[in-house]
Protein backbone atom coordinates (compact mmCIF):
# COMPACT_ATOMS: atom_id res chain seq x y z
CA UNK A 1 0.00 0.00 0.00
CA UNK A 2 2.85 2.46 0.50
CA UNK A 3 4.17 1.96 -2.70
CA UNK A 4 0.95 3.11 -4.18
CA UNK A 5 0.97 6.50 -2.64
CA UNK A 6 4.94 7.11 -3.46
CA UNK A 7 4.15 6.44 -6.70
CA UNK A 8 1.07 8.63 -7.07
CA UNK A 9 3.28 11.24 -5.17
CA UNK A 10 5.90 10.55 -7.59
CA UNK A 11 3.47 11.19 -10.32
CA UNK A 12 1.75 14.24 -9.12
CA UNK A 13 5.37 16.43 -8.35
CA UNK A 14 6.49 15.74 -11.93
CA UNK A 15 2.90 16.64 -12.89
CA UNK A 16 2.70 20.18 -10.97
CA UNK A 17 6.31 21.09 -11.75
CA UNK A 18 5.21 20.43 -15.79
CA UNK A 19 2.48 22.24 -15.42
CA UNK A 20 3.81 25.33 -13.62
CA UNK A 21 6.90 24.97 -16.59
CA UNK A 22 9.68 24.11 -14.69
CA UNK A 23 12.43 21.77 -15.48
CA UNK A 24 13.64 19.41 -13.00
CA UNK A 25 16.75 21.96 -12.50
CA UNK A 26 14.75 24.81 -12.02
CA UNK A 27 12.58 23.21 -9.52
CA UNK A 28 16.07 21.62 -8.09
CA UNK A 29 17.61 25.45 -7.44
CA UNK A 30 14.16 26.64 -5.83
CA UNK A 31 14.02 23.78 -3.17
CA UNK A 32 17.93 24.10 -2.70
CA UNK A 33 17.94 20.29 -3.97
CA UNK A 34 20.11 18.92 -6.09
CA UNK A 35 18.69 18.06 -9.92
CA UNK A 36 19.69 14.33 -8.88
CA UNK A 37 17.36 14.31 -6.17
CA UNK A 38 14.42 16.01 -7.85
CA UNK A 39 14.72 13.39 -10.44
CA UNK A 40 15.03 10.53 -8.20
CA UNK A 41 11.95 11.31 -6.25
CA UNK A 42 9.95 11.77 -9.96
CA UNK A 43 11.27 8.20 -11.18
CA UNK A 44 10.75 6.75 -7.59
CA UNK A 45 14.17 6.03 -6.84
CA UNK A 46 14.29 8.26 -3.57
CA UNK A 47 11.09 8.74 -1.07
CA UNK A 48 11.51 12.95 0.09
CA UNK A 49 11.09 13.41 3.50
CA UNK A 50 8.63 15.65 4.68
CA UNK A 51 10.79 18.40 4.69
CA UNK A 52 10.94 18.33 0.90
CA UNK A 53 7.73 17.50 0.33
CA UNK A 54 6.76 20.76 1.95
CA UNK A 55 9.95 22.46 -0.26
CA UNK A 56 8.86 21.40 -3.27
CA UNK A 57 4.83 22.20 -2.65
CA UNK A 58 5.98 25.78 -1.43
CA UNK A 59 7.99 26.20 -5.26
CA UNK A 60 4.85 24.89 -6.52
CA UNK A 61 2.83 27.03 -4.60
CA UNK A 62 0.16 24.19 -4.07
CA UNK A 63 -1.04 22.48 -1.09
CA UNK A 64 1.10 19.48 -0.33
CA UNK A 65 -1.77 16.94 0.05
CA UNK A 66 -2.22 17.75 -3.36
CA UNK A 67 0.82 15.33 -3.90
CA UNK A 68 -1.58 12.78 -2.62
CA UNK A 69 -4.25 12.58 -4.12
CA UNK A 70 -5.03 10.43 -7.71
């Protein structure tokens, strides 16, 4: 079952950082990430910690249950 939400969280950052046009790098520099990381959380090789989650949502400027939800 946990699987299931990382990957719809996964899903939805790549998702919200597309649609507010960002590339990974930009979105990387914002959250004071590294490009490496942003793209291992989109491909589901790394779980973020809450901290990031919160990061990246803030960059997005969405709510991060967003990530969340299908």
């Amino acid at each position: 079952m946990a699987n299931c939400s990382f990957e719809i969280l996964q899903s939805n950052i790549k998702k919200y950082r597309k649609e507010k046009g960002l590339t990974q790098l930009q979105l990387a520099i914002k959250c004071s990430l590294s490009v490496d990381h942003i793209s291992g959380i989109e491909r589901g090789k790394f779980n973020p910690s809450v901290k990031t989650i919160f990061a990246i949502a803030e960059v997005l400027n969405i709510e991060p249950y967003k990530f969340f939800i299908k």
